[in-house]
N, C-alpha and C. Protein backbone atom coordinates (compact mmCIF):
# COMPACT_ATOMS: atom_id res chain seq x y z
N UNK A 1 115.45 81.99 54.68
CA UNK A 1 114.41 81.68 55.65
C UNK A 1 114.39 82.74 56.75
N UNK A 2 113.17 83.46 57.26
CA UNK A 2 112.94 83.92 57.98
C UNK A 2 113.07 83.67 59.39
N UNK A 3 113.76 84.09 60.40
CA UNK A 3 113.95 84.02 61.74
C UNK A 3 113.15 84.10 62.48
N UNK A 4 112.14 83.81 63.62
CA UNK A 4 110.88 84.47 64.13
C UNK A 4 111.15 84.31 65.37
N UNK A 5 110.12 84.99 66.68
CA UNK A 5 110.48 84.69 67.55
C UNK A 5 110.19 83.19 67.79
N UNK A 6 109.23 82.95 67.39
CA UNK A 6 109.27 81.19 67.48
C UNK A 6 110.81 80.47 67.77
N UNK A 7 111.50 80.59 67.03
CA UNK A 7 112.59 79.83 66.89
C UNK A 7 113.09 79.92 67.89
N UNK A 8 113.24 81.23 68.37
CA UNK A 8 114.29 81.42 70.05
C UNK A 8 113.31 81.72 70.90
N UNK A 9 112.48 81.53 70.94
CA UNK A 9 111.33 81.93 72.40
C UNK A 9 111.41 80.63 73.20
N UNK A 10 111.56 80.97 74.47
CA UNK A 10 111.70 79.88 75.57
C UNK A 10 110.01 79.75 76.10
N UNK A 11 109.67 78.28 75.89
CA UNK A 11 108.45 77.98 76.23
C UNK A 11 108.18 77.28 77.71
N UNK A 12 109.33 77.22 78.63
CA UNK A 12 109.03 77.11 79.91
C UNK A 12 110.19 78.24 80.65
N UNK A 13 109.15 79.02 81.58
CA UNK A 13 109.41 80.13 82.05
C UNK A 13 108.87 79.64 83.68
N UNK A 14 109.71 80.33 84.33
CA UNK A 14 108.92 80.75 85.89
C UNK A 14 108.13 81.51 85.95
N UNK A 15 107.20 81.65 86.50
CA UNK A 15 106.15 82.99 86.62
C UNK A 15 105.83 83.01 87.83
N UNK A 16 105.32 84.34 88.80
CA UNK A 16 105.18 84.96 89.45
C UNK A 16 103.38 85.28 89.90
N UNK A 17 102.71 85.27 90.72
CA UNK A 17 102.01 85.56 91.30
C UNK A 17 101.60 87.01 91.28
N UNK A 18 100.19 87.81 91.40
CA UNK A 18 100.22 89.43 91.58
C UNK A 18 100.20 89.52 93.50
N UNK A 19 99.87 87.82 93.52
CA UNK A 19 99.59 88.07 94.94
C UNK A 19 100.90 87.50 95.70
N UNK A 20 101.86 87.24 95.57
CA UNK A 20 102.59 86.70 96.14
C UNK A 20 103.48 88.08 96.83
N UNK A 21 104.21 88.07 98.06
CA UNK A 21 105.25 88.67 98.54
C UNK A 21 106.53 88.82 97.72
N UNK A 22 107.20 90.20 97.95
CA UNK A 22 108.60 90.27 97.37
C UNK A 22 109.15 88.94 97.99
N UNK A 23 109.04 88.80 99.43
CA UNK A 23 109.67 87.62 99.87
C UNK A 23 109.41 86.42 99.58
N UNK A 24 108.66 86.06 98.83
CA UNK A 24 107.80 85.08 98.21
C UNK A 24 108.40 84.63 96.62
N UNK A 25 108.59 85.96 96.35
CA UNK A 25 109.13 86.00 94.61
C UNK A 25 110.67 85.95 94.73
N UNK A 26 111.46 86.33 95.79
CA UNK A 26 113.19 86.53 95.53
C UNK A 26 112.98 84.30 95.95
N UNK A 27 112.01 83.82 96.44
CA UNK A 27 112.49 82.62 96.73
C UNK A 27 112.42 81.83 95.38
N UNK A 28 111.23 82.38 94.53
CA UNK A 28 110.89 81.98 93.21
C UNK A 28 112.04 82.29 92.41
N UNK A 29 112.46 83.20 92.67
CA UNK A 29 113.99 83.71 91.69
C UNK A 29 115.21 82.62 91.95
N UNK A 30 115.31 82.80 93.35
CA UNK A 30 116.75 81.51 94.09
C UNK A 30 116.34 80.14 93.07
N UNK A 31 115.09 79.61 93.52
CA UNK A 31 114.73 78.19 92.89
C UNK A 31 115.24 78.16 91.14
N UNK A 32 114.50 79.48 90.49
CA UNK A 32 115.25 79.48 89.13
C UNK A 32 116.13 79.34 88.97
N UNK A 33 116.93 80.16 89.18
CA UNK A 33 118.34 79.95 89.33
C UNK A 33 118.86 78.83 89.39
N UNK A 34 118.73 78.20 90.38
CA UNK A 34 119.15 77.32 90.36
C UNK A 34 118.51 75.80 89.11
N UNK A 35 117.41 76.05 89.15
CA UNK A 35 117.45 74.90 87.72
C UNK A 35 117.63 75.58 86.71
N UNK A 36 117.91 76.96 86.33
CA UNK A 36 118.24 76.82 85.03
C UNK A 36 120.00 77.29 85.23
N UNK A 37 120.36 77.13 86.46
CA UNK A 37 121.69 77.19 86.67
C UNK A 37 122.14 78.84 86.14
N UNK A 38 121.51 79.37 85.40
CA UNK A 38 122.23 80.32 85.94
C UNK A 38 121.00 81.65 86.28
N UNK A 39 121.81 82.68 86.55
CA UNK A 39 121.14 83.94 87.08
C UNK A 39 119.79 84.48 86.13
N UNK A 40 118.68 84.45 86.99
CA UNK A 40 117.45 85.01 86.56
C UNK A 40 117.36 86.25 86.64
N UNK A 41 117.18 87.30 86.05
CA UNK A 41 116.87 88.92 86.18
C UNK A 41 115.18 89.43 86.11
N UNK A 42 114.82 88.22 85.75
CA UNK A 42 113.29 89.21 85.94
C UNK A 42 112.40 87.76 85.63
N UNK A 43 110.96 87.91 85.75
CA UNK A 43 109.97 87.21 85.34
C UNK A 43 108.38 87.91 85.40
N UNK A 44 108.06 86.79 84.32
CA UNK A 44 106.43 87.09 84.29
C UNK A 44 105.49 87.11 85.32
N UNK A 45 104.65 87.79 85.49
CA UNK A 45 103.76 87.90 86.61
C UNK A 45 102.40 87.75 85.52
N UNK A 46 101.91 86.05 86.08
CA UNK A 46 100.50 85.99 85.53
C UNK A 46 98.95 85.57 86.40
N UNK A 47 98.27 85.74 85.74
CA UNK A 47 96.87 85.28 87.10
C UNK A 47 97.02 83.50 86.93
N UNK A 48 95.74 83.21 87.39
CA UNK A 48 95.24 81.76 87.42
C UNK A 48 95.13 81.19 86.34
N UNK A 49 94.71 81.90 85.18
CA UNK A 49 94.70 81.58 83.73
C UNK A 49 95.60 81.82 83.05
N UNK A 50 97.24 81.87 83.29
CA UNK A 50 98.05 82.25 82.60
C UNK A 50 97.86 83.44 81.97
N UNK A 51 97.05 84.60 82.31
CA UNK A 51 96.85 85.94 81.56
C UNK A 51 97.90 86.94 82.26
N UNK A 52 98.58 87.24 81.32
CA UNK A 52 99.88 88.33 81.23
C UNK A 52 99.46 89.19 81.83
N UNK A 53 99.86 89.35 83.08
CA UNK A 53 100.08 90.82 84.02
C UNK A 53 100.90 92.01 84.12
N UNK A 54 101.97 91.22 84.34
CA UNK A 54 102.97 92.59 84.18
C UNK A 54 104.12 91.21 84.04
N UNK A 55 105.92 92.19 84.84
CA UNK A 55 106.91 91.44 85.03
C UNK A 55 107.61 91.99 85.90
N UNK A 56 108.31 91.00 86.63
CA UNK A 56 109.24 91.57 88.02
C UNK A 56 110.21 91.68 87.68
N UNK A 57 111.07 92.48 87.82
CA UNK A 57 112.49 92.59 87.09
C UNK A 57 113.78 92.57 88.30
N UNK A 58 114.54 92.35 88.20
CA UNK A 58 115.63 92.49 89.09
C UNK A 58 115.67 94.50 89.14
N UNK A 59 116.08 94.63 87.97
CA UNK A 59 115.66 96.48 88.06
C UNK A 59 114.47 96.89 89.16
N UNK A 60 113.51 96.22 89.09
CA UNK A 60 112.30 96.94 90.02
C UNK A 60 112.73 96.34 91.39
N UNK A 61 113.01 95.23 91.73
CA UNK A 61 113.63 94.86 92.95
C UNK A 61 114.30 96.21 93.78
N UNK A 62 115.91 95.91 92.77
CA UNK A 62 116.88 97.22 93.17
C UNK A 62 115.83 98.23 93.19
N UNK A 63 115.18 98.78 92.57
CA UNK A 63 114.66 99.97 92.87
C UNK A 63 114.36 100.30 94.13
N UNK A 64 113.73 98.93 94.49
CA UNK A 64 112.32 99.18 95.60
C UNK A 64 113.21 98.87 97.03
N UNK A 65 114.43 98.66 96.87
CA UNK A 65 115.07 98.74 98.05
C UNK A 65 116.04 99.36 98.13
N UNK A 66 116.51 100.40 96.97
CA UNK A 66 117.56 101.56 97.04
C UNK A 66 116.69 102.32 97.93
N UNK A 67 117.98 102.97 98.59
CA UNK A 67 117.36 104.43 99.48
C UNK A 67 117.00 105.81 98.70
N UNK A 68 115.91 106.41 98.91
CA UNK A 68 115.38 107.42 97.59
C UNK A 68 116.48 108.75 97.91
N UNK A 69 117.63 108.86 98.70
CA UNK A 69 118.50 109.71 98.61
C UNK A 69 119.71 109.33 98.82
N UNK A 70 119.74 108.03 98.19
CA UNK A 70 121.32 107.74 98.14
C UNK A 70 122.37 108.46 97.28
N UNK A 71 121.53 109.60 96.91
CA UNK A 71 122.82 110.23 95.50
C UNK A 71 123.38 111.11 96.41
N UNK A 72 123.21 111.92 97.81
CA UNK A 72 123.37 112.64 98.78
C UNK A 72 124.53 111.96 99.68
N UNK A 73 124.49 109.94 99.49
CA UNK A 73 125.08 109.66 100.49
C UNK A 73 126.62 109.48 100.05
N UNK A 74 126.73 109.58 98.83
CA UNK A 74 128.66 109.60 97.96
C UNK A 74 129.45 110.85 99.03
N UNK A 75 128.91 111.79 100.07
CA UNK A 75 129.80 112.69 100.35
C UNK A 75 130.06 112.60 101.77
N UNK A 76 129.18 111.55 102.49
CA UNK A 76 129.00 110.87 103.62
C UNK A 76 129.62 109.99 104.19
N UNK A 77 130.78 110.00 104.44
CA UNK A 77 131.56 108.61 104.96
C UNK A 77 131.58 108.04 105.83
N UNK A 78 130.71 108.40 106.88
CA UNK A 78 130.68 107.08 107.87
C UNK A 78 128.91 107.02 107.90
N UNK A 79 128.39 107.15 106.85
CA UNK A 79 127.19 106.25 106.54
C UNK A 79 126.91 104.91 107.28
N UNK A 80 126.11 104.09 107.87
CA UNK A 80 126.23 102.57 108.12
C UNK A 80 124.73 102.13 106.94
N UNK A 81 125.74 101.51 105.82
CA UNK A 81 124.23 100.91 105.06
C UNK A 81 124.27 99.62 105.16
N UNK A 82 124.17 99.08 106.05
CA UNK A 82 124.33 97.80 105.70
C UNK A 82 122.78 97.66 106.93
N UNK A 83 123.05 98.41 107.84
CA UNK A 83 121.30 98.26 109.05
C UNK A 83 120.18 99.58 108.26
N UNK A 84 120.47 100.08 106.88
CA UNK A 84 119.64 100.82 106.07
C UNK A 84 119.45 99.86 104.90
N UNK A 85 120.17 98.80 104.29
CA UNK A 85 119.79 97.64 103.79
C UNK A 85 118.71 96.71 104.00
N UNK A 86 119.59 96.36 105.25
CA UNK A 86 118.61 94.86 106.07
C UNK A 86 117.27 95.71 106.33
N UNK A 87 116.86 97.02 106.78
CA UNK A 87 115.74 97.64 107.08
C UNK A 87 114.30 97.49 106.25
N UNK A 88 115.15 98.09 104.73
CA UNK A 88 115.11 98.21 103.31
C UNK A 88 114.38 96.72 102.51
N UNK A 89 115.26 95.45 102.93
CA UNK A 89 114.64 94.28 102.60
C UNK A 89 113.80 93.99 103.43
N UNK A 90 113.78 94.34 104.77
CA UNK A 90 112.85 93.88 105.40
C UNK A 90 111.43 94.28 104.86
N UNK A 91 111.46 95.66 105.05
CA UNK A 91 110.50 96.41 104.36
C UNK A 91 109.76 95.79 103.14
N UNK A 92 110.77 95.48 102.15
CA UNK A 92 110.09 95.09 100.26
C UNK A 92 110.26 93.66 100.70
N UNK A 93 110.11 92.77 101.60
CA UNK A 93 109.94 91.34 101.77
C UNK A 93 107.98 91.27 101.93
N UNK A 94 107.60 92.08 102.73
CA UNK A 94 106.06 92.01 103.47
C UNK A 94 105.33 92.97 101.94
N UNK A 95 105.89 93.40 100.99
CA UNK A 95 104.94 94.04 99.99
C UNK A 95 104.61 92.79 98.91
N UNK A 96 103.56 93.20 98.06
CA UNK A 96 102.99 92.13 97.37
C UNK A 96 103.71 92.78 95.60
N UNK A 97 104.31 91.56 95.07
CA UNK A 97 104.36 91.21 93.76
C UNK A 97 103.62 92.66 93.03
N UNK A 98 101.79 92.39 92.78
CA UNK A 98 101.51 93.72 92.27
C UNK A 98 101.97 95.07 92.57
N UNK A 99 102.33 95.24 93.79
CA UNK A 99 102.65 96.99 93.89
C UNK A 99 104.05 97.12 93.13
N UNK A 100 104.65 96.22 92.66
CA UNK A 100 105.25 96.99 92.55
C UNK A 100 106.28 96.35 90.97
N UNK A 101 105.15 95.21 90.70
CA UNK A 101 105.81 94.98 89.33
C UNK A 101 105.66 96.14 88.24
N UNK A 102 106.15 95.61 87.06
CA UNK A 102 105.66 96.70 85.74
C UNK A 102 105.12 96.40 84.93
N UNK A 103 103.72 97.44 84.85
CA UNK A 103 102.58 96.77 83.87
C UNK A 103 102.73 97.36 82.44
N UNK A 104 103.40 98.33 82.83
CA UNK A 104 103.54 99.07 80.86
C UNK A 104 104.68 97.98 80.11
N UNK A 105 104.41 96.79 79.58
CA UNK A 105 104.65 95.76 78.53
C UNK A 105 105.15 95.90 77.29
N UNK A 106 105.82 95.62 76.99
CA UNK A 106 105.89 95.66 75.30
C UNK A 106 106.06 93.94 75.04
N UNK A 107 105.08 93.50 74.04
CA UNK A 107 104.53 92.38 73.99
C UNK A 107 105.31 92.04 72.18
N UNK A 108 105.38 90.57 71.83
CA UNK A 108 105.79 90.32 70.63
C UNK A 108 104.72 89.12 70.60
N UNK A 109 104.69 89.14 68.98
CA UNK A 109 103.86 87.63 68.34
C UNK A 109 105.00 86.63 67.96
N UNK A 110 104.39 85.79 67.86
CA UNK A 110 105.17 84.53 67.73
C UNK A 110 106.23 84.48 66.10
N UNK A 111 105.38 85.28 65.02
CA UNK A 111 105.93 85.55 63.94
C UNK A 111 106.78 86.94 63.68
N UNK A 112 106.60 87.22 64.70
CA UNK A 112 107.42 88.70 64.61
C UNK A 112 109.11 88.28 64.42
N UNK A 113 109.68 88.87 62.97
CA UNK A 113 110.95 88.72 62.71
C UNK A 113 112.02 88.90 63.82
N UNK A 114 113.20 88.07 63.56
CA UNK A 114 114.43 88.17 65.23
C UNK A 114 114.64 89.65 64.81
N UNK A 115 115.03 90.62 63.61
CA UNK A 115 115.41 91.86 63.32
C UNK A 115 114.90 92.58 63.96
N UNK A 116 113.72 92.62 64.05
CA UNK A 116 112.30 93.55 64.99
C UNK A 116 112.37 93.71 66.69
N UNK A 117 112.57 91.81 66.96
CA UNK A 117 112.79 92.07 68.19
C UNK A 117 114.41 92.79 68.32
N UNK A 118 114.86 92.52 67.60
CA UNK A 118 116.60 92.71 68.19
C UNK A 118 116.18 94.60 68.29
N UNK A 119 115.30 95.07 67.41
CA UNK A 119 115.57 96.74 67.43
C UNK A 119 114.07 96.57 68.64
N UNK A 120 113.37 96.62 69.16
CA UNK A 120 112.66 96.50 70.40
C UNK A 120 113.40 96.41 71.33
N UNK A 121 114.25 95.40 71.72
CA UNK A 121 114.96 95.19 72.81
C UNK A 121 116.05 95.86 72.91
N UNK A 122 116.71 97.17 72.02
CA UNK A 122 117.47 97.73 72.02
C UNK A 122 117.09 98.80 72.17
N UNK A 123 115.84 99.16 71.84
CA UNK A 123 115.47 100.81 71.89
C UNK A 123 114.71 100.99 72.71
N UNK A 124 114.27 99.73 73.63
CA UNK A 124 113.45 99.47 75.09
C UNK A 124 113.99 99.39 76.07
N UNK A 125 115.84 99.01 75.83
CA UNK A 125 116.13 98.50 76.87
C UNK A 125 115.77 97.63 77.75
N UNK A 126 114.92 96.04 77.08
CA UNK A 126 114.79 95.42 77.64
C UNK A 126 115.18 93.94 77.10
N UNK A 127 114.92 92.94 78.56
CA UNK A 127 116.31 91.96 78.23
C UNK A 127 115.26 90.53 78.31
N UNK A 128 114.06 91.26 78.13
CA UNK A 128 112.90 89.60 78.02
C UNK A 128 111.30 90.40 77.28
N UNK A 129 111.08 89.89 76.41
CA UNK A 129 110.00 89.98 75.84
C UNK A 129 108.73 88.97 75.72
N UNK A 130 107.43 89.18 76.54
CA UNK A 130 106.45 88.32 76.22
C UNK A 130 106.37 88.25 74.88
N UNK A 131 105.44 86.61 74.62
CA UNK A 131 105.08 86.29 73.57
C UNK A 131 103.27 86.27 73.65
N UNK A 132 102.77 86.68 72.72
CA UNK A 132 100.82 86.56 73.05
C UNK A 132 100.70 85.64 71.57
N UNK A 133 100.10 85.11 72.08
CA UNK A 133 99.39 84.83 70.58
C UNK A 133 97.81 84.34 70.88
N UNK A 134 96.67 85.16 70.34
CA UNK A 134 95.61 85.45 70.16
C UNK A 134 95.13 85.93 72.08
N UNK A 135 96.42 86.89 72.48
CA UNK A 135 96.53 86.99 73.98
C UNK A 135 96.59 86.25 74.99
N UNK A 136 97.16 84.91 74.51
CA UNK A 136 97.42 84.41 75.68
C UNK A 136 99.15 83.93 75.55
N UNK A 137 99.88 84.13 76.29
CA UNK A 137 101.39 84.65 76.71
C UNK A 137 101.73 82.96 76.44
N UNK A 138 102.51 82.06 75.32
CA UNK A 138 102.96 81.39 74.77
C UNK A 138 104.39 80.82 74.78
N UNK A 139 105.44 81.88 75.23
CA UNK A 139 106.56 81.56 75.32
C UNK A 139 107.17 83.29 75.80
N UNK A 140 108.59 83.21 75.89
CA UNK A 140 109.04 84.91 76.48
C UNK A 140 110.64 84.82 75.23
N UNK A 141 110.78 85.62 74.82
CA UNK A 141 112.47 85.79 74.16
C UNK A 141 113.22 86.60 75.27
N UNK A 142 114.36 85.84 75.76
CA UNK A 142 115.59 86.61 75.99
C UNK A 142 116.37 87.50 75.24
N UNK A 143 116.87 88.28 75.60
CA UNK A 143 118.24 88.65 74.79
C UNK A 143 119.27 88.01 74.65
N UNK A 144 119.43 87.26 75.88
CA UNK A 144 120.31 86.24 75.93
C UNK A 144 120.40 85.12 75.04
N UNK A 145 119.16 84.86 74.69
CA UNK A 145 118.49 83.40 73.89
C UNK A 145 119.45 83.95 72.39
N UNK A 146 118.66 85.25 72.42
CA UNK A 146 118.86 85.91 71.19
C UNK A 146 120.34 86.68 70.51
N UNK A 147 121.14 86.10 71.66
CA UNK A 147 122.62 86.78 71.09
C UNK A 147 123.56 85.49 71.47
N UNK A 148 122.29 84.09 71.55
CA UNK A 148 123.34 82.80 71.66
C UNK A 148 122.88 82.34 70.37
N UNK A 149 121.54 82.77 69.79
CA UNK A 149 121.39 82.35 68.56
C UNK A 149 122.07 83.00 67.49
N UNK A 150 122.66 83.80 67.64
CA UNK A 150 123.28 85.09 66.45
C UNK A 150 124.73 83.85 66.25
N UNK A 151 124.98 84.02 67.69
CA UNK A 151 126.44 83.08 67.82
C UNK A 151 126.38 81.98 67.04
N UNK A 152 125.62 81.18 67.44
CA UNK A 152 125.57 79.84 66.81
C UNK A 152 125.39 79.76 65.06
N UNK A 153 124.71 80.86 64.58
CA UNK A 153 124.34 80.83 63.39
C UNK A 153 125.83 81.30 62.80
N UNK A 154 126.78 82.51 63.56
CA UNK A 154 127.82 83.12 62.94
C UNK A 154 129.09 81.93 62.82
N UNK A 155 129.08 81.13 63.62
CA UNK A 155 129.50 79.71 63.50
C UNK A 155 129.41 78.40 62.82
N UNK A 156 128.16 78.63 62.15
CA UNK A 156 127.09 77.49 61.40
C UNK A 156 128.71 77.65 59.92
C-alpha cells in the first residue's frame, strides 16, 4: 500500500494573517505552542478565503531581527546586544506579517507519495509542506509528522 501525504498531513493548523503584526503573529505562535504543547517553527499565512499566501517561519523571524553585521561582531567583546536586541524586536514587532513572510512555496497534493515528500523536504530544506488540492490548502505535512510516522511503522 501506498503512503500519501494524506495519511500524515495535519488537517488543523494555525494560520497567520498577511495583515497581522510580527507582534501579532509571535502571540499566534505562544498560543500554539501551547495547545499543541510543543514548539511551533513556522506557519501558514492565508487570506479570508483560506487561499495560500505564503508562510512565517521561525527562520524568517531570526532573520528579520539578526543584526545585518553581526559576522563583524565575533571580534568585538564588549559589544552590548542585549539593548541591539530589545531595539531589533521592537522594530520587527510594528512590521506586518506580509513584508516579510515567504512567498516562493513549494506546495504538495494530497496523493503525492511519503518518498517524494521525504526527497522535497530534504533537498528544500524544509520542515512543513502545504497541501492544495484543486488550490485550495487542505492540510500541511511536517517533517516531524513524517519521521514519527517512519517510527511507528519501523515498530509495527
Amino acid at each position: 500500500m501506498d503512503i500519501t501525504a494524506r495519511e500524515v498531513m495535519d488537517t488543523r493548523y494555525s494560520t497567520l494573517s498577511p495583515q497581522m503584526t510580527i507582534g501579532e503573529a509571535f502571540r499566534v505562535f505562544q498560543t500554539a505552542a501551547q495547545e499543541h504543547q510543543q514548539t511551533v517553527f513556522g506557519m501558514v499565512v492565508t487570506d479570508a478565503a483560506g487561499q495560500l499566501l505564503g508562510m512565517l517561519s521561525l527562520y524568517d523571524l531570526l532573520l528579520l531581527i539578526r543584526p545585518k553585521h553581526i559576522h563583524i561582531w565575533g571580534e568585538i567583546k564588549d559589544v552590548e546586544i542585549s539593548g541591539i536586541l530589545d531595539a531589533a524586536l521592537s522594530r520587527a514587532r510594528s512590521m506586518l506579517v506580509s513584508d516579510v513572510m515567504t512567498t516562493d512555496l513549494t506546495t504538495i497534493t494530497p496523493d503525492m507519495h511519503l518518498l517524494r515528500i521525504i526527497d522535497i523536504m530534504i533537498k528544500k530544506h524544509v520542515r512543513r509542506l502545504p497541501v492544495l488540492e484543486d488550490g485550495k490548502m487542505v492540510g500541511i505535512v511536517y517533517l516531524s509528522r513524517v519521521f514519527q510516522h517512519l517510527l511507528e511503522r519501523s515498530s509495527a
